[in-house]
Protein backbone atom coordinates (compact mmCIF):
# COMPACT_ATOMS: atom_id res chain seq x y z
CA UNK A 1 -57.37 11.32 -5.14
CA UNK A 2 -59.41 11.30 -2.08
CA UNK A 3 -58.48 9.84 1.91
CA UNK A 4 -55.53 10.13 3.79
CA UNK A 5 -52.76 9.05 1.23
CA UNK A 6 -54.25 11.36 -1.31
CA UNK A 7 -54.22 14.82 1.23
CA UNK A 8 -50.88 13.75 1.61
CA UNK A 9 -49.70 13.69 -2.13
CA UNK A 10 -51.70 16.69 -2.78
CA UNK A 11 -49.73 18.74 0.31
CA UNK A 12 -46.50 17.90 -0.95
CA UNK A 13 -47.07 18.45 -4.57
CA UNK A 14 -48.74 22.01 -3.89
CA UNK A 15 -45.82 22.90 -1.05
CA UNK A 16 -42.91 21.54 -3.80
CA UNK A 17 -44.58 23.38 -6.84
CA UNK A 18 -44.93 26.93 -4.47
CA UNK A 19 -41.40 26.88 -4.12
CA UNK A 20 -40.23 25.84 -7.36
CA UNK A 21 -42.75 28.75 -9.08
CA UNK A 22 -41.19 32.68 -9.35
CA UNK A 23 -44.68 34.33 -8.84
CA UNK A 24 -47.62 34.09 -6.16
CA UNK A 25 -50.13 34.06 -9.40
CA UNK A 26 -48.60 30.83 -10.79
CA UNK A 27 -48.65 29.27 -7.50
CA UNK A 28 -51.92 29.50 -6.96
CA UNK A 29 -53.08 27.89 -10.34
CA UNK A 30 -50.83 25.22 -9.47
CA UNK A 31 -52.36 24.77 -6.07
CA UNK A 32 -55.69 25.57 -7.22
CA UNK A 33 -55.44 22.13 -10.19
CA UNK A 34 -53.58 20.02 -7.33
CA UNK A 35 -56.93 19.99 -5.11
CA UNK A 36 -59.50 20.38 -7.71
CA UNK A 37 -61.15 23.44 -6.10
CA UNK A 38 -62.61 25.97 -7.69
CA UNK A 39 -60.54 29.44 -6.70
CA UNK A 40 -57.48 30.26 -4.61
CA UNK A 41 -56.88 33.80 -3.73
CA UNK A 42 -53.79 35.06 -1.35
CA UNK A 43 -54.06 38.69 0.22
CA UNK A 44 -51.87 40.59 2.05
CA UNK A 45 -52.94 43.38 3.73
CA UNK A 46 -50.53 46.01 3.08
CA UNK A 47 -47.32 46.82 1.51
CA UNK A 48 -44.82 48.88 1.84
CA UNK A 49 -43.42 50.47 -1.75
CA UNK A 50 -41.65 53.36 -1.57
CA UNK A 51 -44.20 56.31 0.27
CA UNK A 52 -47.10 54.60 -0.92
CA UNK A 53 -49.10 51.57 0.94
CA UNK A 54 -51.49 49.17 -1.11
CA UNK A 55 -52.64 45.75 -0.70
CA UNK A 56 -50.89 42.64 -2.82
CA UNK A 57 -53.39 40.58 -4.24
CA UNK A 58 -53.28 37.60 -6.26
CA UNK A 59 -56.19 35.22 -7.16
CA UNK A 60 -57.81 33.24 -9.50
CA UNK A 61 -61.40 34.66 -9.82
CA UNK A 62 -62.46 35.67 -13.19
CA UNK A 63 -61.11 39.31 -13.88
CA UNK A 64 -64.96 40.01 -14.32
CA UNK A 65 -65.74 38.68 -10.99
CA UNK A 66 -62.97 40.84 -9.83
CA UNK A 67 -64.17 43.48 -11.29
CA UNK A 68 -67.31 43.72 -10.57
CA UNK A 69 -65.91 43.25 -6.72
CA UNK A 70 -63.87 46.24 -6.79
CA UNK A 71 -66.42 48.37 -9.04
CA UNK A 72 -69.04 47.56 -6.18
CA UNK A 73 -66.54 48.33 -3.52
CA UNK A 74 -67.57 44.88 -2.08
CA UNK A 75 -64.02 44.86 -0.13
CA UNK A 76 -65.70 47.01 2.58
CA UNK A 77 -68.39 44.32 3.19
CA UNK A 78 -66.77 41.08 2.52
CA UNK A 79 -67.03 39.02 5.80
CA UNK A 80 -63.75 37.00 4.77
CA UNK A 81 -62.22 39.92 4.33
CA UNK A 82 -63.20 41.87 7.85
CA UNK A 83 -63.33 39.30 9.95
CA UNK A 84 -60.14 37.16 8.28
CA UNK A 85 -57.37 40.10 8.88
CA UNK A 86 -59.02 39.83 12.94
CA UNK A 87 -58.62 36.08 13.38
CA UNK A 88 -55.50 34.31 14.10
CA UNK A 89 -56.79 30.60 13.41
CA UNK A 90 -57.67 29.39 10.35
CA UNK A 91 -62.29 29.00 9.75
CA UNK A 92 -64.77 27.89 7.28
CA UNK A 93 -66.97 30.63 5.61
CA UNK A 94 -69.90 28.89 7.21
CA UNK A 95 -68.63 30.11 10.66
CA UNK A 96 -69.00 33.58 9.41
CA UNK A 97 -72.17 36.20 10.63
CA UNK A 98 -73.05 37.96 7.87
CA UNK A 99 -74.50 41.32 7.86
CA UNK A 100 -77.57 41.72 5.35
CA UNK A 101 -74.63 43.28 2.71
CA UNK A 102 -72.78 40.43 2.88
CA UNK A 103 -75.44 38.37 2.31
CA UNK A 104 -75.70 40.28 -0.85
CA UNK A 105 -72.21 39.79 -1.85
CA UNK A 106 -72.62 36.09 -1.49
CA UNK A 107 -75.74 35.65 -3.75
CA UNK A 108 -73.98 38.10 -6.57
CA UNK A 109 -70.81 35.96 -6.54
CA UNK A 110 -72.64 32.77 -6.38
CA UNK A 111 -75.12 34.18 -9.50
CA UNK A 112 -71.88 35.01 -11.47
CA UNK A 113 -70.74 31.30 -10.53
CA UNK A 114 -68.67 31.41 -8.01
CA UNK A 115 -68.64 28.53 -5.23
CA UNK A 116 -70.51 28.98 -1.85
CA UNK A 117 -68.19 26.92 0.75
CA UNK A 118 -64.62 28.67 1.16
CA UNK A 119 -62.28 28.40 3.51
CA UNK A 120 -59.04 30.89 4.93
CA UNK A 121 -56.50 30.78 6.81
CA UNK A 122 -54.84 34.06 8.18
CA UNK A 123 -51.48 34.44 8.39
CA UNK A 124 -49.50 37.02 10.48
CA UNK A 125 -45.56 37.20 9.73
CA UNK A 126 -42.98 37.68 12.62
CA UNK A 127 -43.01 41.67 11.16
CA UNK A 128 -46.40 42.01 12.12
CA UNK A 129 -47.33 41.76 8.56
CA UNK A 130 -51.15 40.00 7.82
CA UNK A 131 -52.50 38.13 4.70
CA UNK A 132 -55.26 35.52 4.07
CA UNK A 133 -54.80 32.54 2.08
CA UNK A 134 -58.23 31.31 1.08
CA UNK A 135 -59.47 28.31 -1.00
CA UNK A 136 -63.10 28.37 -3.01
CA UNK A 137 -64.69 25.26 -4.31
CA UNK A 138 -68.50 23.72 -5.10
CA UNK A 139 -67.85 20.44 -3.48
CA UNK A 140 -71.12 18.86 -1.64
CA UNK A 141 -71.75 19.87 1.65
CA UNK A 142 -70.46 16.49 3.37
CA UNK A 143 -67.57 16.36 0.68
CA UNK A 144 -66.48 20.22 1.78
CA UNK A 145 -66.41 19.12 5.53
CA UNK A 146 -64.33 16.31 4.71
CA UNK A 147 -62.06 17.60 2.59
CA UNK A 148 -60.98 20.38 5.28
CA UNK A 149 -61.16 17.98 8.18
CA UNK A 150 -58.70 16.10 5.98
CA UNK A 151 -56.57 19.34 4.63
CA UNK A 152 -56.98 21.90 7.20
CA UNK A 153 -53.23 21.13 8.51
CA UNK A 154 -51.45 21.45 5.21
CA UNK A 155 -53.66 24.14 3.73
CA UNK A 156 -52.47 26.19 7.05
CA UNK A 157 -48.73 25.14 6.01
CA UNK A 158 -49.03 26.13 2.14
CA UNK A 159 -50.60 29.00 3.19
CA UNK A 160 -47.40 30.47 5.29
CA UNK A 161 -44.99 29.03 2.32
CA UNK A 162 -47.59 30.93 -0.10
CA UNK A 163 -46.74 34.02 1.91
CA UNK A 164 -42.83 33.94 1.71
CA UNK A 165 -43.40 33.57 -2.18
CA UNK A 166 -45.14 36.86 -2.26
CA UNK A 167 -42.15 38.43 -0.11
CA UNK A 168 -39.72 36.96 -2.64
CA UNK A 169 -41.85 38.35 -5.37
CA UNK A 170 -42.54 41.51 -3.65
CA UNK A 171 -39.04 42.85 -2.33
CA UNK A 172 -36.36 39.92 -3.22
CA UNK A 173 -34.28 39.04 -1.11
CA UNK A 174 -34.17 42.76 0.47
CA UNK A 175 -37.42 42.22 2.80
CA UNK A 176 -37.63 46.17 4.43
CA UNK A 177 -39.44 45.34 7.69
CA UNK A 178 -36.75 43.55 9.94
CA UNK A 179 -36.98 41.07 12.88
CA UNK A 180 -37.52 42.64 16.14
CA UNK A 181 -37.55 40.50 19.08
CA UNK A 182 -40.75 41.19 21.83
CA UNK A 183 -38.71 43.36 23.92
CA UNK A 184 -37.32 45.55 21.17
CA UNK A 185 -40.72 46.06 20.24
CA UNK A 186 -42.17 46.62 23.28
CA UNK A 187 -39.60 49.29 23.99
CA UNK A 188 -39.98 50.86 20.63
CA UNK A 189 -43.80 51.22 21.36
CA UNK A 190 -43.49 52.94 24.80
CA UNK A 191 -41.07 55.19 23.13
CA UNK A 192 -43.26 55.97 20.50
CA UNK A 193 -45.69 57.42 23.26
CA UNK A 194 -43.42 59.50 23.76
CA UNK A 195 -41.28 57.91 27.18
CA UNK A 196 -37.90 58.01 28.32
CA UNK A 197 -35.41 54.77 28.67
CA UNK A 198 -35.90 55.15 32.35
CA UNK A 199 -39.59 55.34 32.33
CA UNK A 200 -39.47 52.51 30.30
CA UNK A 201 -37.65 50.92 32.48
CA UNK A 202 -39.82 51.25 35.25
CA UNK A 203 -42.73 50.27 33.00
CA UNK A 204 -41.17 47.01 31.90
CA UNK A 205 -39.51 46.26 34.85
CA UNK A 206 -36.17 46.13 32.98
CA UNK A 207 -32.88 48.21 34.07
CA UNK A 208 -32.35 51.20 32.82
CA UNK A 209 -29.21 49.32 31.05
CA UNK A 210 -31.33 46.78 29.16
CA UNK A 211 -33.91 49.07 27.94
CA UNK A 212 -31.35 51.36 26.41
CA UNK A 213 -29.29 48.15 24.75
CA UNK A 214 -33.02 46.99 22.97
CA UNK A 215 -33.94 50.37 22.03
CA UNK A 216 -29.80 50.87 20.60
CA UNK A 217 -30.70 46.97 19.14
CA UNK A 218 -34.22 47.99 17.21
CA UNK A 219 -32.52 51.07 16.05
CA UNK A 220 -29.43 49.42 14.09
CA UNK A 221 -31.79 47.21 12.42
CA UNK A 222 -34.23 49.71 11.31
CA UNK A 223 -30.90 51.48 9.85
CA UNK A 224 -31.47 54.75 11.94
CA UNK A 225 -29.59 56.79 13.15
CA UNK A 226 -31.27 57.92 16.27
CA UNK A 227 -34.56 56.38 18.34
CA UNK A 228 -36.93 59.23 16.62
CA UNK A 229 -36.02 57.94 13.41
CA UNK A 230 -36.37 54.48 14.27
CA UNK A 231 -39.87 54.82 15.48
CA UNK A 232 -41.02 56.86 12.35
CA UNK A 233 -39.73 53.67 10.38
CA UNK A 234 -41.15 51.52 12.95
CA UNK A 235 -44.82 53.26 12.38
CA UNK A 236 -44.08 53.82 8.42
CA UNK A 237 -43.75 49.87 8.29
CA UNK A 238 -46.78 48.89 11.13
CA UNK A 239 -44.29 47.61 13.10
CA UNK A 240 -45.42 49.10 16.16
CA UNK A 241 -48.78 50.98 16.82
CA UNK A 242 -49.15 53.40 19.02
């Protein structure tokens, strides 16, 4: 179903079935039948589990494709990849300069059948956190350009609503990187380098008062006991860096 009526439907059905499914993978096979493309991958940079960081990725290439990407170490040349986890606004893979290995990436995906027009939209949480949501599909040139001009806006929102599924899936409803505001942030970062509340202070033209209530603030939700601890936690979940 084509036109405006039909990127409507689509939208809702995807956004309705994301929340209704209990695992990122599932969601994107739903998404990925609603639209007719051909893949639909979702990324997120980085986790936190336990001591160990790693990247949460779900997608529906072929496990050969896959594969083959990670036997090839392709992840270090991928253009949607480098450039996505940089941007903050969503782009077509067309927009992308490609380095003579990336070029080579294309062809070999595209000779192992995968589509050439894709599409992503990055996605940065209010923890900091980053992850792409990208769509894949062989659609004519003129079709492809349609089709986003038509979706871009709801492919942005299912993207974001994609994203709290995989923090669902990932940590339940115990999400370890809390909410700091700007200024708790800000003060945790000039702390981290090392400076006093009432440099601080002077730094961010706050009193002395109000530095040392954010700081006390950004400490009690990291669960520490003391401002050293609370940056360690702070850096241990890229919530601030130095």
């Amino acid at each position: 179903m084509r036109g405006t009526e039909g990127a409507e439907f689509a939208y809702i059905s995807a956004f309705d079935a994301i929340k209704s499914a209990n695992a990122v993978a599932s969601a994107l096979e739903t998404v990925r039948g609603i639209y007719g493309i051909d893949h639909v991958t979702y990324h997120m940079a980085q986790t936190i589990s336990g001591e160990y960081d790693h990247p949460f990725v779900r997608t529906t290439y072929p496990d050969k494709w896959v594969s083959r990407y990670l036997l090839k170490g392709y992840v270090k040349v991928d253009p949607v990849v480098q450039e996505g986890f940089k941007r903050l606004l969503p782009f077509d893979w067309r927009e992308l300069e490609l380095t003579d290995a990336a070029v080579a990436l294309m062809l070999d995906a595209q000779a192992h059948g995968l589509a050439g027009n894709g599409y992503s939209v990055p996605i940065i949480d209010q923890a900091g956190r980053r992850a792409l949501f990208s769509i894949n599909a062989s659609f004519p040139d003129d079709e492809w350009a349609h089709f986003i001009e038509e979706s871009a806006e709801h492919l942005a929102e299912i993207g974001q609503r994609m994203h709290k599924l995989a923090l669902v899936e990932l940590y339940g409803e115990n999400d370890p990187v809390p909410r700091l505001g700007r200024r708790e942030l800000e003060c945790l970062l000039w702390a981290a380098k090392g400076k006093e509340y009432t440099v601080i202070a002077d730094i961010l033209d706050l009193s002395e008062h109000t530095v040392f209530s954010y700081l006390k603030s950004a400490r009690l939700k990291l669960d520490c006991s003391n401002i050293p601890q609370a940056v360690a936690k702070a850096m241990k979940l890229r919530i601030i860096h130095p």
